[in-house]
C-alpha atoms as a PDB file:
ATOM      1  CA  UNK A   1       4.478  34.200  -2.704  1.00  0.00           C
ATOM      2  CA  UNK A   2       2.628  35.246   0.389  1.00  0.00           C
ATOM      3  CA  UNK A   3      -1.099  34.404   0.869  1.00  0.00           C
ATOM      4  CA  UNK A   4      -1.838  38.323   1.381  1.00  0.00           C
ATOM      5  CA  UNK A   5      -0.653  39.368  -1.658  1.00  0.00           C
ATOM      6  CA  UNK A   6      -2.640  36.603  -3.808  1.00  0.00           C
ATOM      7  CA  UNK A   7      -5.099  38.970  -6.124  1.00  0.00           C
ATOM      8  CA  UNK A   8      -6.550  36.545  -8.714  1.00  0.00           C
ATOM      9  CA  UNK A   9      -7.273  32.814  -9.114  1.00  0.00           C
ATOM     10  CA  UNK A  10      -4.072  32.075 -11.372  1.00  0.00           C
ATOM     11  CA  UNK A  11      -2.287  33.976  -8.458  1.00  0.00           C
ATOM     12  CA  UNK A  12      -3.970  31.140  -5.884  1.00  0.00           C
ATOM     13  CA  UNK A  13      -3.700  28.424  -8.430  1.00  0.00           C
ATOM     14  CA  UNK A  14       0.053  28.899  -8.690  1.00  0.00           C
ATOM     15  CA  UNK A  15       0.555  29.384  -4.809  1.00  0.00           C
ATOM     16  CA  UNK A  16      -1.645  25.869  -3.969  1.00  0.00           C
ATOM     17  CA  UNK A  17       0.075  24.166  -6.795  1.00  0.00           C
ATOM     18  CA  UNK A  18       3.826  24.765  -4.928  1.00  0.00           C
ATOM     19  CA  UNK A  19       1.917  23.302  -1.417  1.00  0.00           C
ATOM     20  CA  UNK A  20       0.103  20.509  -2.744  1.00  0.00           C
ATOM     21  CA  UNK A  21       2.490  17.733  -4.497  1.00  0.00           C
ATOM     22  CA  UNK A  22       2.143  14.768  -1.836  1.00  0.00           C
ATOM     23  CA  UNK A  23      -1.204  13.585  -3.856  1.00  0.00           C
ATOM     24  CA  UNK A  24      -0.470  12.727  -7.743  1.00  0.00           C
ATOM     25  CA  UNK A  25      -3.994  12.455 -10.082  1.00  0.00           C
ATOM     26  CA  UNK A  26      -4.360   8.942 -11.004  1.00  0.00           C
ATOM     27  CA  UNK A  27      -3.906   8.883 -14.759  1.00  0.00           C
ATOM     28  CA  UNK A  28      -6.354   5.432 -15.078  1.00  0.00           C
ATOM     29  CA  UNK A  29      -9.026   6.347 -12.646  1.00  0.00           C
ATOM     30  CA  UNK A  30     -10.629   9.999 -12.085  1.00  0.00           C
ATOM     31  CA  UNK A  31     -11.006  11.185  -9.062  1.00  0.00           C
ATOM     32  CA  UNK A  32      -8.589   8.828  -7.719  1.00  0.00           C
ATOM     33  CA  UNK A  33      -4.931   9.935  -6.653  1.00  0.00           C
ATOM     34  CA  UNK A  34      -1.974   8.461  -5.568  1.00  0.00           C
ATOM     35  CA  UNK A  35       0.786   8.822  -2.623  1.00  0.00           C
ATOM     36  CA  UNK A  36       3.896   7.289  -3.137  1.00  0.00           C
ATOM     37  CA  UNK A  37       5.052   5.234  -0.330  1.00  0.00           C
ATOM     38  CA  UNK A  38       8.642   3.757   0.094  1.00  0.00           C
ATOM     39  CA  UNK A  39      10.171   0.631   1.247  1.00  0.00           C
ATOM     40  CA  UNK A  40      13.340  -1.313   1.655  1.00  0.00           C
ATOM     41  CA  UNK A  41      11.497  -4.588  -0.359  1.00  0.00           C
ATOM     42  CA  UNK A  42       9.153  -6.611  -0.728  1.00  0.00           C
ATOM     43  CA  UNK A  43       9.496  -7.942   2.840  1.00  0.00           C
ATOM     44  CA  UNK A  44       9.434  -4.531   4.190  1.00  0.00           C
ATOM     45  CA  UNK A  45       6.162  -4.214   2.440  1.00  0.00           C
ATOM     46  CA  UNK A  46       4.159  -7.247   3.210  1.00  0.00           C
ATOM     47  CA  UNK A  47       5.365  -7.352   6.788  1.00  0.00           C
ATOM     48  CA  UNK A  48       3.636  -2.982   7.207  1.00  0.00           C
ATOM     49  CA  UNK A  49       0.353  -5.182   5.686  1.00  0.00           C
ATOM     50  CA  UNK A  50       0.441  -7.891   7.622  1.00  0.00           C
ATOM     51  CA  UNK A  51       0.963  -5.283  10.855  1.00  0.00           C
ATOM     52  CA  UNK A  52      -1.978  -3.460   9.728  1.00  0.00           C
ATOM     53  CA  UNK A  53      -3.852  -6.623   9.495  1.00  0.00           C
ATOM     54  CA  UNK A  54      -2.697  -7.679  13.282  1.00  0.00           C
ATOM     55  CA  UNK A  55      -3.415  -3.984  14.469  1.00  0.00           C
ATOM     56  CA  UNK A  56      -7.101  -4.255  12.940  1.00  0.00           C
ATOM     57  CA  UNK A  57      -7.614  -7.860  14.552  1.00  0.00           C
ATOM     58  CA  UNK A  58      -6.427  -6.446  17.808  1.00  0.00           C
ATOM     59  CA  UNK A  59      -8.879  -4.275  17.427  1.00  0.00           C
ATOM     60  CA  UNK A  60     -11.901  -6.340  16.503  1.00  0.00           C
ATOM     61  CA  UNK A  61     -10.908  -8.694  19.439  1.00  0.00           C
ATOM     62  CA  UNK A  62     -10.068  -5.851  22.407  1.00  0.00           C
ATOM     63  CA  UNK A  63     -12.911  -5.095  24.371  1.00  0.00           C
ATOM     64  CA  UNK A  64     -11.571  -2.055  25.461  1.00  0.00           C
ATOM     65  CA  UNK A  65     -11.583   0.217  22.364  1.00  0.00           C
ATOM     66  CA  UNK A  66     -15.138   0.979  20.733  1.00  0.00           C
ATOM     67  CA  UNK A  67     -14.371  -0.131  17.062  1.00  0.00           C
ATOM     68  CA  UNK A  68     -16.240   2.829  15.620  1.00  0.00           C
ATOM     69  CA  UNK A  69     -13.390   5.214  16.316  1.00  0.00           C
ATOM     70  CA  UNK A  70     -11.380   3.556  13.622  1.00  0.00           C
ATOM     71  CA  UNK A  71     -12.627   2.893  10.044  1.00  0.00           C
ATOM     72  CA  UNK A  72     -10.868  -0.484  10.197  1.00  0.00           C
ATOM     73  CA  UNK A  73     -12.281  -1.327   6.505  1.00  0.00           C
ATOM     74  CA  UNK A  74      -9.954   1.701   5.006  1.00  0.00           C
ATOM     75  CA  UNK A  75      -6.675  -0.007   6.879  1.00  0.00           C
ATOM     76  CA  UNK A  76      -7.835  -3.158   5.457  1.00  0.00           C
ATOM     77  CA  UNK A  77      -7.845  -2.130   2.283  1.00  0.00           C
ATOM     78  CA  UNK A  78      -4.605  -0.533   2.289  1.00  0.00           C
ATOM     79  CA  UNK A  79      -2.991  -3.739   3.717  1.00  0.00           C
ATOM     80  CA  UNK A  80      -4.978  -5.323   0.758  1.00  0.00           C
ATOM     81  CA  UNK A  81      -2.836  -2.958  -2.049  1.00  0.00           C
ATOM     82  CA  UNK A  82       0.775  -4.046  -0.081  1.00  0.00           C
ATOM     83  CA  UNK A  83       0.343  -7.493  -0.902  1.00  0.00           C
ATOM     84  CA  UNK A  84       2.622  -8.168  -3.841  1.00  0.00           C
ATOM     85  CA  UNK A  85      -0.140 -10.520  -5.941  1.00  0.00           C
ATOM     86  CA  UNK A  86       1.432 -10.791  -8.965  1.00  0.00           C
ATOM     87  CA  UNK A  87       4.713 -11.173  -7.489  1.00  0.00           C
ATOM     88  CA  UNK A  88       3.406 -14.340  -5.609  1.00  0.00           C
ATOM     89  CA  UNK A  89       2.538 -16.035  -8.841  1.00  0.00           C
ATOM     90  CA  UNK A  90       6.600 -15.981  -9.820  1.00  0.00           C
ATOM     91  CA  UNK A  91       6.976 -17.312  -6.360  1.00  0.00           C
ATOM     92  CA  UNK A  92       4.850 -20.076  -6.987  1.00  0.00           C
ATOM     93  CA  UNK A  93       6.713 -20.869 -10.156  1.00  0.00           C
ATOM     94  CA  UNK A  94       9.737 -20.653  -8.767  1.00  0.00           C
ATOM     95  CA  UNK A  95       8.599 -22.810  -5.539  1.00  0.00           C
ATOM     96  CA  UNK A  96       7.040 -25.587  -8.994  1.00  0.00           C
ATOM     97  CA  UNK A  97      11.219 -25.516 -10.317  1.00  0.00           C
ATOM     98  CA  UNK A  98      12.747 -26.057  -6.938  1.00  0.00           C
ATOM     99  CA  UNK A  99       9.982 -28.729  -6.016  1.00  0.00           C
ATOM    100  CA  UNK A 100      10.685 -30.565  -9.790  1.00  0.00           C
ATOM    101  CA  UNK A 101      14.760 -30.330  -9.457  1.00  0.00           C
ATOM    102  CA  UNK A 102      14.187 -32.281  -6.023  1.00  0.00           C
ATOM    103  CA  UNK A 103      11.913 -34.545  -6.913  1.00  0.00           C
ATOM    104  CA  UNK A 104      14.060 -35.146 -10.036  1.00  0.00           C
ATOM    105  CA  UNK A 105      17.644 -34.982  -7.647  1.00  0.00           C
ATOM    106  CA  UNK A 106      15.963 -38.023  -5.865  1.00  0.00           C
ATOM    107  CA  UNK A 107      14.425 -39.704  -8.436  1.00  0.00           C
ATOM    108  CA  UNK A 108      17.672 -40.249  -9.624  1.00  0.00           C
ATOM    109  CA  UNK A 109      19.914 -41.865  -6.418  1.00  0.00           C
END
């Protein structure tokens, strides 16, 4: 459908709702949407937040940028959602099973 032949609203509604389908309504919060964003695992993942948080510390520290020209709280807080948290907690209880089968493994010899 072109744009010059839209004549009413359900016209416009059904042109905009072909264009817009990056953002997705959040279905627990209103207002809120979300974009999906893919990655090759979890170490793809943390290392882009960990790179944001280096970029924003570069940033803070340079003397040569004026840190108003980036709203470094908004990259923060998207490195913030890449960090896997409940993830880390199986890691830890993993890390508890390895550490107990040593400790066991040379308890014993």
């Amino acid at each position: 459908m072109e744009t010059d032949k839209i004549k009413t609203l359900d016209e416009f509604k059904d042109f905009a709702s072909f264009h817009f389908k990056l953002l997705k309504p959040a279905k627990d919060k209103r207002g809120e949407s979300i974009r999906e964003i893919r990655f090759y695992g979890y170490s793809d993942m943390t290392c882009l937040g960990v790179n944001l948080i280096k970029m924003c510390l570069n940033i803070i520290y340079s003397d040569e940028l004026d840190n108003r020209e980036i709203y470094l709280g908004s990259v923060l807080e998207l490195a913030l959602q890449l960090i896997p948290s409940s993830e880390i907690e199986v890691l830890d209880e993993i890390y508890k099973m390895v550490n107990e089968k040593r400790e066991t493994e040379q308890s014993s010899q």
